[in-house]
PDB file of N, CA and C in Angstrom:
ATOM      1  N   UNK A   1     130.820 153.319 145.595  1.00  0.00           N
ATOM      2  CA  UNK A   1     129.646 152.922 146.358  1.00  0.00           C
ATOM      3  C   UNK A   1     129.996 151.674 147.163  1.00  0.00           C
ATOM      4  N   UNK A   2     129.634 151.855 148.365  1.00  0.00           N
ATOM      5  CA  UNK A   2     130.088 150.761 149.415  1.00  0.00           C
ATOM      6  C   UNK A   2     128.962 149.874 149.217  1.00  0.00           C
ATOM      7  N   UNK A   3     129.298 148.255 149.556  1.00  0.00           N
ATOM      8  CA  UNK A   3     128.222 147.538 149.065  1.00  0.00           C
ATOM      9  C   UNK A   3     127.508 147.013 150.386  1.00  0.00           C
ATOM     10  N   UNK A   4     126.326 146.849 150.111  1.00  0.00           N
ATOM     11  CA  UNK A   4     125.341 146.853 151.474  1.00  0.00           C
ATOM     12  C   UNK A   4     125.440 145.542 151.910  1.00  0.00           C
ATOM     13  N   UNK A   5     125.374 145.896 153.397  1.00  0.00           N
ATOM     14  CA  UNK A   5     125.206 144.846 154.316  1.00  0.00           C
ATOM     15  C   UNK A   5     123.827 143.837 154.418  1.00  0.00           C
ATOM     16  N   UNK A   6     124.018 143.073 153.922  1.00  0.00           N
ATOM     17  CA  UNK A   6     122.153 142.177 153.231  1.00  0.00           C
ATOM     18  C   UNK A   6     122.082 141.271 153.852  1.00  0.00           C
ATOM     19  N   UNK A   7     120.711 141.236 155.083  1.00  0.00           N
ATOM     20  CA  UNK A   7     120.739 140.155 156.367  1.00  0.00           C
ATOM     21  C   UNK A   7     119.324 139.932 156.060  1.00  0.00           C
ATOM     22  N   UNK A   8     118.958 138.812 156.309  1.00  0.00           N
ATOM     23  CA  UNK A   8     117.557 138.620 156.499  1.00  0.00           C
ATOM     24  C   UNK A   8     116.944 138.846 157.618  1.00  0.00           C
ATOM     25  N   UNK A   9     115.725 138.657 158.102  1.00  0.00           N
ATOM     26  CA  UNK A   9     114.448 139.213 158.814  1.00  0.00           C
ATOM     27  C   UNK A   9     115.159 139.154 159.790  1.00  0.00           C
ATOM     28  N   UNK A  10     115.244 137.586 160.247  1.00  0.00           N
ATOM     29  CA  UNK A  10     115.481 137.270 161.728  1.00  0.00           C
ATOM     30  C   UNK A  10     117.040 137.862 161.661  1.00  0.00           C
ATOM     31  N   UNK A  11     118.114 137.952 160.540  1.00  0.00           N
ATOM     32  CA  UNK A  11     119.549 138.652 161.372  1.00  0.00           C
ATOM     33  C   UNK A  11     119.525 139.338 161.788  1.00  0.00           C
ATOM     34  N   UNK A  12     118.274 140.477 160.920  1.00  0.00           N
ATOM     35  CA  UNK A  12     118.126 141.676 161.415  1.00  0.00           C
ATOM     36  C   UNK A  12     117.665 142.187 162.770  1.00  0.00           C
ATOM     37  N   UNK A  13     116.674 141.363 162.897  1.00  0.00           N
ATOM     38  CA  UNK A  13     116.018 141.476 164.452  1.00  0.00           C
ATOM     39  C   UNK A  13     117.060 141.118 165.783  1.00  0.00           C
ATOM     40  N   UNK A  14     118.023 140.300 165.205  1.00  0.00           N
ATOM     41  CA  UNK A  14     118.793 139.781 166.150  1.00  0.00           C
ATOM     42  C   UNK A  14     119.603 141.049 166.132  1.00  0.00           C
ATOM     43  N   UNK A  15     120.516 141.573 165.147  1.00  0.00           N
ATOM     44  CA  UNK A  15     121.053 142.669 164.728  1.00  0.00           C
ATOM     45  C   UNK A  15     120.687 143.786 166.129  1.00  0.00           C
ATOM     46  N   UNK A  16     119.506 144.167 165.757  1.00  0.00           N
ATOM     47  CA  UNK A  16     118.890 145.601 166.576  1.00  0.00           C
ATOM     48  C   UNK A  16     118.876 144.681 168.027  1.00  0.00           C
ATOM     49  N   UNK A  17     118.509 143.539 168.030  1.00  0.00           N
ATOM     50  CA  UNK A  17     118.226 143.040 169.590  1.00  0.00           C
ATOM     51  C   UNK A  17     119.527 143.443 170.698  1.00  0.00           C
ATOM     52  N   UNK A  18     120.607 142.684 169.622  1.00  0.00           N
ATOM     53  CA  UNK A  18     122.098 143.079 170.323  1.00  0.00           C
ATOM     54  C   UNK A  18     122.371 144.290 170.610  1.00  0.00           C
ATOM     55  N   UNK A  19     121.810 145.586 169.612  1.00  0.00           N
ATOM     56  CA  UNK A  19     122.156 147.166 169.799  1.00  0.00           C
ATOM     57  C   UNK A  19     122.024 147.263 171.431  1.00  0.00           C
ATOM     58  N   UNK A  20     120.476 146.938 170.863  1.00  0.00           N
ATOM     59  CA  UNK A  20     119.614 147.444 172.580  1.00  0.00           C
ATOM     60  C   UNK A  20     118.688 146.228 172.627  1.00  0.00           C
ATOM     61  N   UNK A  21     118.874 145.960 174.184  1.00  0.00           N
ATOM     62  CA  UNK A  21     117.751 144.352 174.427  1.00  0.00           C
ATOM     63  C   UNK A  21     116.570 144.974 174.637  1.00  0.00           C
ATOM     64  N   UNK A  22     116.273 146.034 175.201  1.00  0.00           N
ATOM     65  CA  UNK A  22     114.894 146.579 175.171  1.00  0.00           C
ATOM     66  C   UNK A  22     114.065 147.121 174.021  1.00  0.00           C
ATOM     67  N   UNK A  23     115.000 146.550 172.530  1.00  0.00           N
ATOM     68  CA  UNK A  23     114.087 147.552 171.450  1.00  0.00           C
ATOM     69  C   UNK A  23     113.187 146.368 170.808  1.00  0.00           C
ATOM     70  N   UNK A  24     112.242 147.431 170.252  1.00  0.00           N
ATOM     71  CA  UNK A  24     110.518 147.181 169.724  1.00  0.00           C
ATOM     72  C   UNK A  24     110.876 146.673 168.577  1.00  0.00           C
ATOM     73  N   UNK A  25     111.622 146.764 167.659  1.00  0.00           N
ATOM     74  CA  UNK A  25     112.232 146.049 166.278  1.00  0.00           C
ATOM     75  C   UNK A  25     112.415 144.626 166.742  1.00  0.00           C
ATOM     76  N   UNK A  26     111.183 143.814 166.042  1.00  0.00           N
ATOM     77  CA  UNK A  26     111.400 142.905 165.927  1.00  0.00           C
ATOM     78  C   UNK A  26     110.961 141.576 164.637  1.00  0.00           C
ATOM     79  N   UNK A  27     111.076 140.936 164.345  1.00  0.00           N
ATOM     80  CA  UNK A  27     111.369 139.850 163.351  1.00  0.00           C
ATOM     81  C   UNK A  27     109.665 140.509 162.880  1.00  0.00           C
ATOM     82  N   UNK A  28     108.716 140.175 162.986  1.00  0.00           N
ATOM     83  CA  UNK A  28     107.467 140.569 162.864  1.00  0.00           C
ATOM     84  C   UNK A  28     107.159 141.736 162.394  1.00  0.00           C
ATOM     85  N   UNK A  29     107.390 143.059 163.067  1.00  0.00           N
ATOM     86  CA  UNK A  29     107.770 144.030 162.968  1.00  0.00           C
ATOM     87  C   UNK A  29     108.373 144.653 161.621  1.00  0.00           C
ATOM     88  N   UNK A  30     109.494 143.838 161.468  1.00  0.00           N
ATOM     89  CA  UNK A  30     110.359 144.276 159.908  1.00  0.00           C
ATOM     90  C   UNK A  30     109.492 143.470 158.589  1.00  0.00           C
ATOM     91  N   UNK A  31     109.135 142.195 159.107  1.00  0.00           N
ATOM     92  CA  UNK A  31     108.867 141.505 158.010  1.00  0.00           C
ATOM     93  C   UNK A  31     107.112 142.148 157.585  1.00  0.00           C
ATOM     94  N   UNK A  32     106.205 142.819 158.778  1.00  0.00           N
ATOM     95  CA  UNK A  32     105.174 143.538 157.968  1.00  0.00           C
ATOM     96  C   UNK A  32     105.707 144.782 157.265  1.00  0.00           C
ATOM     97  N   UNK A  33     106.568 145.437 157.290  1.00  0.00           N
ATOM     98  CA  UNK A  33     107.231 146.547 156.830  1.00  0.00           C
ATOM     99  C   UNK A  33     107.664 146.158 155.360  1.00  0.00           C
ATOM    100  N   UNK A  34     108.562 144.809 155.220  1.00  0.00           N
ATOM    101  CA  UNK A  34     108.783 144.794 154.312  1.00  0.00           C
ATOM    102  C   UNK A  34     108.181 144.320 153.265  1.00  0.00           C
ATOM    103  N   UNK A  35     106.776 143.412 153.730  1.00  0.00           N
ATOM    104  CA  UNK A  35     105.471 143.138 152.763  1.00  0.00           C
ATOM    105  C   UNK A  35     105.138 144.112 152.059  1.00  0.00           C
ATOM    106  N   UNK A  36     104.771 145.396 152.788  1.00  0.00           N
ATOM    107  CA  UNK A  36     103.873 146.351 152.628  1.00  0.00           C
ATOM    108  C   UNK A  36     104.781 147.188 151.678  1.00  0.00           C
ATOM    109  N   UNK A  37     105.855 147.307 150.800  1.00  0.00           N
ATOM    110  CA  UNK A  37     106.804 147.845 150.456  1.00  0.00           C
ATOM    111  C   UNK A  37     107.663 148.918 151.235  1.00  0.00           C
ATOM    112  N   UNK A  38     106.967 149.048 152.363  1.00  0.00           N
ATOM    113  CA  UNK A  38     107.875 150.313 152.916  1.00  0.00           C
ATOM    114  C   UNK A  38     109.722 150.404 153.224  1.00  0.00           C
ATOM    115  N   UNK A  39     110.016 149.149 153.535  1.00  0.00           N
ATOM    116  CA  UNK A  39     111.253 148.823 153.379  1.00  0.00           C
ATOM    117  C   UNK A  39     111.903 147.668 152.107  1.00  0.00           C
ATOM    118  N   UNK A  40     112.474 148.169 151.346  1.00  0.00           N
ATOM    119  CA  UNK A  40     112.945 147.673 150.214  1.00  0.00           C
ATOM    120  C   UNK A  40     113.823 146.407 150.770  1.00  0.00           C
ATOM    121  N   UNK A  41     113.588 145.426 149.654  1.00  0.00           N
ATOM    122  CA  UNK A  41     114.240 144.065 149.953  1.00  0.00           C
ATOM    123  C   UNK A  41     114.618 143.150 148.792  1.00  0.00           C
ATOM    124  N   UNK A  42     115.300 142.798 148.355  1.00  0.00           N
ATOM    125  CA  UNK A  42     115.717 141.656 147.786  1.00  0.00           C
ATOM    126  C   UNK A  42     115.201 140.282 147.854  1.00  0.00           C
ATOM    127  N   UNK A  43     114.381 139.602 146.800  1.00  0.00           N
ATOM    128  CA  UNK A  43     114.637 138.275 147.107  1.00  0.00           C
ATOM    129  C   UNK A  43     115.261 137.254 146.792  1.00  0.00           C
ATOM    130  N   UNK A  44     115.453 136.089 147.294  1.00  0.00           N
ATOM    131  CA  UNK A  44     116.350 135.380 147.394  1.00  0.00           C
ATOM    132  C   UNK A  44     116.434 134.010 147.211  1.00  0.00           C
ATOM    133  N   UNK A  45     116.157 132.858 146.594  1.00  0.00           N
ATOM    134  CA  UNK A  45     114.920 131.982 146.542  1.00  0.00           C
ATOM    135  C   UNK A  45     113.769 132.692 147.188  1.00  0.00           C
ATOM    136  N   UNK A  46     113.688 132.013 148.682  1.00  0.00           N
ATOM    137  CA  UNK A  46     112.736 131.796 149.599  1.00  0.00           C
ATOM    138  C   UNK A  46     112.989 132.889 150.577  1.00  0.00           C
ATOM    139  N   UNK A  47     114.405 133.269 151.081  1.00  0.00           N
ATOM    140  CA  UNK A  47     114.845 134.452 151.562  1.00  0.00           C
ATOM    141  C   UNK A  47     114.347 135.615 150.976  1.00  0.00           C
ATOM    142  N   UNK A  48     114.070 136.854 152.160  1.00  0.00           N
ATOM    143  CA  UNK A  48     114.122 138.423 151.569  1.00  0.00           C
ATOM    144  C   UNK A  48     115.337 139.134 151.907  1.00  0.00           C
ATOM    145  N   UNK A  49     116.154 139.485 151.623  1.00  0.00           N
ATOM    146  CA  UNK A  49     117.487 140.062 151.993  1.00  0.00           C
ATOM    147  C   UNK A  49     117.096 141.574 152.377  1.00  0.00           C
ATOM    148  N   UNK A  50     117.517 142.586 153.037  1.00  0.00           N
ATOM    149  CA  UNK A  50     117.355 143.503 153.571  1.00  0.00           C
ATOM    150  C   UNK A  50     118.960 144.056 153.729  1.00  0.00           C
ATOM    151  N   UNK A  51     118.700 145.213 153.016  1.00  0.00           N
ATOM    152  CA  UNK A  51     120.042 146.304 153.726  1.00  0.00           C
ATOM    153  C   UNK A  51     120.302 147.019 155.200  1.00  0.00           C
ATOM    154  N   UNK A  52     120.957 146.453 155.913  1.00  0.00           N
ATOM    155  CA  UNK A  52     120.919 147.228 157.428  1.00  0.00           C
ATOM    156  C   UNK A  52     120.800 148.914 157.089  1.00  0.00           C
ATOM    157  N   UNK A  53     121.368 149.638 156.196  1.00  0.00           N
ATOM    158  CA  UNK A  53     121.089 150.960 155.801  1.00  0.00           C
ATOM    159  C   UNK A  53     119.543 151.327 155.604  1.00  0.00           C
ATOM    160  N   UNK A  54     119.309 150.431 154.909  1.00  0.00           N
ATOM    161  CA  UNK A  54     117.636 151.116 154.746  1.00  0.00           C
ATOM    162  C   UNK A  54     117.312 150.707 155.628  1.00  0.00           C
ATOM    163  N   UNK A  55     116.923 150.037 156.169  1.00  0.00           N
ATOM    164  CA  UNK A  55     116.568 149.851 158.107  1.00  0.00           C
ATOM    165  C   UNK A  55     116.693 151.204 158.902  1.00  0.00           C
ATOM    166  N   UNK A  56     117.655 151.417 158.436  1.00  0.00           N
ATOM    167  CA  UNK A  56     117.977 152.573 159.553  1.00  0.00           C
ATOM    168  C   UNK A  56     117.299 153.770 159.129  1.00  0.00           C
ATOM    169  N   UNK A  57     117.814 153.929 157.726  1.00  0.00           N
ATOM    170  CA  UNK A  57     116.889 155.427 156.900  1.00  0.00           C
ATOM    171  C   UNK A  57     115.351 154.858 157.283  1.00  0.00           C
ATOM    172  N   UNK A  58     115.132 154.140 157.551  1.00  0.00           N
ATOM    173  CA  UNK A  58     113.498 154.340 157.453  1.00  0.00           C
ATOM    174  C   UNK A  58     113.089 154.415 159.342  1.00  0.00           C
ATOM    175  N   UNK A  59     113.638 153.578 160.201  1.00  0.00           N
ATOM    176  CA  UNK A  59     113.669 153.665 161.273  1.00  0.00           C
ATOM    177  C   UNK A  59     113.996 155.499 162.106  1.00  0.00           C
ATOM    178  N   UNK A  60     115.164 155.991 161.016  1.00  0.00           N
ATOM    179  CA  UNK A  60     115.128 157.878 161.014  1.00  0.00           C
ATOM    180  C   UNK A  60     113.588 157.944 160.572  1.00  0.00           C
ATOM    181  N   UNK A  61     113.126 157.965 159.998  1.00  0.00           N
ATOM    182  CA  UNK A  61     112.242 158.859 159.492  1.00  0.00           C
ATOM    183  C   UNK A  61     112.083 159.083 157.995  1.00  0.00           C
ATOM    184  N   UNK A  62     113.314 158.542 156.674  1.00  0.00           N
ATOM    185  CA  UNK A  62     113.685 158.989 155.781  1.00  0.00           C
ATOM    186  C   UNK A  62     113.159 158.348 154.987  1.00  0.00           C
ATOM    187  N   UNK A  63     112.281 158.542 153.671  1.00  0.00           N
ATOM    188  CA  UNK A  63     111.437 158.207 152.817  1.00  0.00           C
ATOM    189  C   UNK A  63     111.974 158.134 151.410  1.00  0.00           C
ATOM    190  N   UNK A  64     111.489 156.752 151.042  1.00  0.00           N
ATOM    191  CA  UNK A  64     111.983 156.954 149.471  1.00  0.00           C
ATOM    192  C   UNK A  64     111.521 157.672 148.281  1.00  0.00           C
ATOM    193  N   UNK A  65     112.790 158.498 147.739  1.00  0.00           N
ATOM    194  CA  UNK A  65     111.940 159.680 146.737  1.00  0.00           C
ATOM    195  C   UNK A  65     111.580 158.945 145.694  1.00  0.00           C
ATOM    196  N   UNK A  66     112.213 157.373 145.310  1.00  0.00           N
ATOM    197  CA  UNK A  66     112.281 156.877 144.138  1.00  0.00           C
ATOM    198  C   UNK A  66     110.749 156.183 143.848  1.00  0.00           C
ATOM    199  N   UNK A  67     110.661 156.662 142.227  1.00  0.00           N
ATOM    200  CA  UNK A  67     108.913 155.789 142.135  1.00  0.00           C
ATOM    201  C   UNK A  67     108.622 154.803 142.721  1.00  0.00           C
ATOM    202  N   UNK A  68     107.488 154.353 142.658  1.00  0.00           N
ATOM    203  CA  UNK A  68     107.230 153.009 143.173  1.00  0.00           C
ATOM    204  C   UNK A  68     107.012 152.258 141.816  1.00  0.00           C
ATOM    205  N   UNK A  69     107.136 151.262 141.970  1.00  0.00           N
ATOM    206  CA  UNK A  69     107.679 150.595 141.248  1.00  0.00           C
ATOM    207  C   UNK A  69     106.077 149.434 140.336  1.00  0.00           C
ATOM    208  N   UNK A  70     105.675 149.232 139.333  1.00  0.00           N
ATOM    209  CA  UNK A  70     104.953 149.039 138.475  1.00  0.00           C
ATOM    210  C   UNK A  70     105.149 147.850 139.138  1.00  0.00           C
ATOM    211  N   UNK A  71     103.771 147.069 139.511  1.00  0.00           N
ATOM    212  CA  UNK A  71     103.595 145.616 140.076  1.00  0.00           C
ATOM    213  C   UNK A  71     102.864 144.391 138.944  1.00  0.00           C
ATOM    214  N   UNK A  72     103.715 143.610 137.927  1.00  0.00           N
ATOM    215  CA  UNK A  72     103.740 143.251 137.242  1.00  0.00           C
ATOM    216  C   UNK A  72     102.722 141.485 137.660  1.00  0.00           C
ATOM    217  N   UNK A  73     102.447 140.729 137.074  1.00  0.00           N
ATOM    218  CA  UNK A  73     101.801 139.905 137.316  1.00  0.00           C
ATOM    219  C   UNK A  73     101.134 139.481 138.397  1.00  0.00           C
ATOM    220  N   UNK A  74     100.278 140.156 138.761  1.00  0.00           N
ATOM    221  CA  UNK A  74      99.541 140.382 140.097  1.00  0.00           C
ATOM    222  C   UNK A  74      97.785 140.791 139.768  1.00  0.00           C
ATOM    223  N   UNK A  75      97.234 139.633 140.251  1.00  0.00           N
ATOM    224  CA  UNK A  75      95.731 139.542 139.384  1.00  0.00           C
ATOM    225  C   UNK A  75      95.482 140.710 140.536  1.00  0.00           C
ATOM    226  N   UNK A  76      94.557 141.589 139.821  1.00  0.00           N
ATOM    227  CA  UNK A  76      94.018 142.804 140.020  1.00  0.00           C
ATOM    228  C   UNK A  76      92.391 142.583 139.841  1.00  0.00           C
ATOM    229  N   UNK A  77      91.437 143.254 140.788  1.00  0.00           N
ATOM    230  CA  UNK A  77      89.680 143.198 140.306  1.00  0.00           C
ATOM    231  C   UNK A  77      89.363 144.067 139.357  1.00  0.00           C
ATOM    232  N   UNK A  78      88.555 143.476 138.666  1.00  0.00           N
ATOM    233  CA  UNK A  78      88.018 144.570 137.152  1.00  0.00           C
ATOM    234  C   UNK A  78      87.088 144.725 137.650  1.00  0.00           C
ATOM    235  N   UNK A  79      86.311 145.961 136.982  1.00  0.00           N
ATOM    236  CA  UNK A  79      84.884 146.733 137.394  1.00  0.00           C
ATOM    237  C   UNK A  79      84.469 145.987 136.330  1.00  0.00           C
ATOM    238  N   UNK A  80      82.957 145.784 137.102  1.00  0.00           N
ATOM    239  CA  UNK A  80      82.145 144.785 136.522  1.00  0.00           C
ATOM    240  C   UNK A  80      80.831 145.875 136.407  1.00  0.00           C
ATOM    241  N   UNK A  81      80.627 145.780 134.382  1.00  0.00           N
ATOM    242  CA  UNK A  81      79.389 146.408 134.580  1.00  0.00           C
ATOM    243  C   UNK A  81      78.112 145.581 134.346  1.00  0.00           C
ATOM    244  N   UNK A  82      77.173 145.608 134.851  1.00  0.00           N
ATOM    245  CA  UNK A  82      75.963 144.832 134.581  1.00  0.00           C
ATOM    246  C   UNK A  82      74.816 145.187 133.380  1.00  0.00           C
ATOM    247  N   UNK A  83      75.905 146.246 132.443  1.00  0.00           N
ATOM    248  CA  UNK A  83      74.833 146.885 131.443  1.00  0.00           C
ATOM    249  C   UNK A  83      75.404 145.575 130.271  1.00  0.00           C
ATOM    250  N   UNK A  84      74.731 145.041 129.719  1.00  0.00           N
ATOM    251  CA  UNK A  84      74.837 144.548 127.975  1.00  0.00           C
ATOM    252  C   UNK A  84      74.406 145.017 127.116  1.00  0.00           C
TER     253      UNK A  84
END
């Protein structure tokens, strides 16, 4: 297994900028993507690291088959009943 190329937001944006100066990938762009889990990321302290590969599989079209992943300490709303 070849080991992935791991750039953060802005390398990345710079990354695709250099491909093509006219493309829509940009710093903003990746970093709501990668909030939202759709693109998998690493963090890093304060850094999110990103694989230029999954960039691309997801920029194809290509979806992850793997579960999603159980979101552990993250206050959640309880249903509140008003019966006593």
């Amino acid at each position: 297994m070849a080991t992935p190329r791991m750039r953060t937001i802005g390398a990345l944006a710079a990354h695709y900028k250099a491909l093509d100066e006219d493309t829509a990938v940009t710093a903003y762009f990746l970093r709501t993507k990668v909030l939202t889990g759709e693109i998998p990321h690493v963090c890093a302290g304060s850094k999110r690291l990103i694989a230029i590969e999954a960039v691309d599989a997801f920029l194809a079209g290509e979806t992850s088959t793997a579960e999603p992943e159980l979101q552990r300490g993250i206050i959640r709303p309880v249903a509140f009943s008003a019966r006593r």
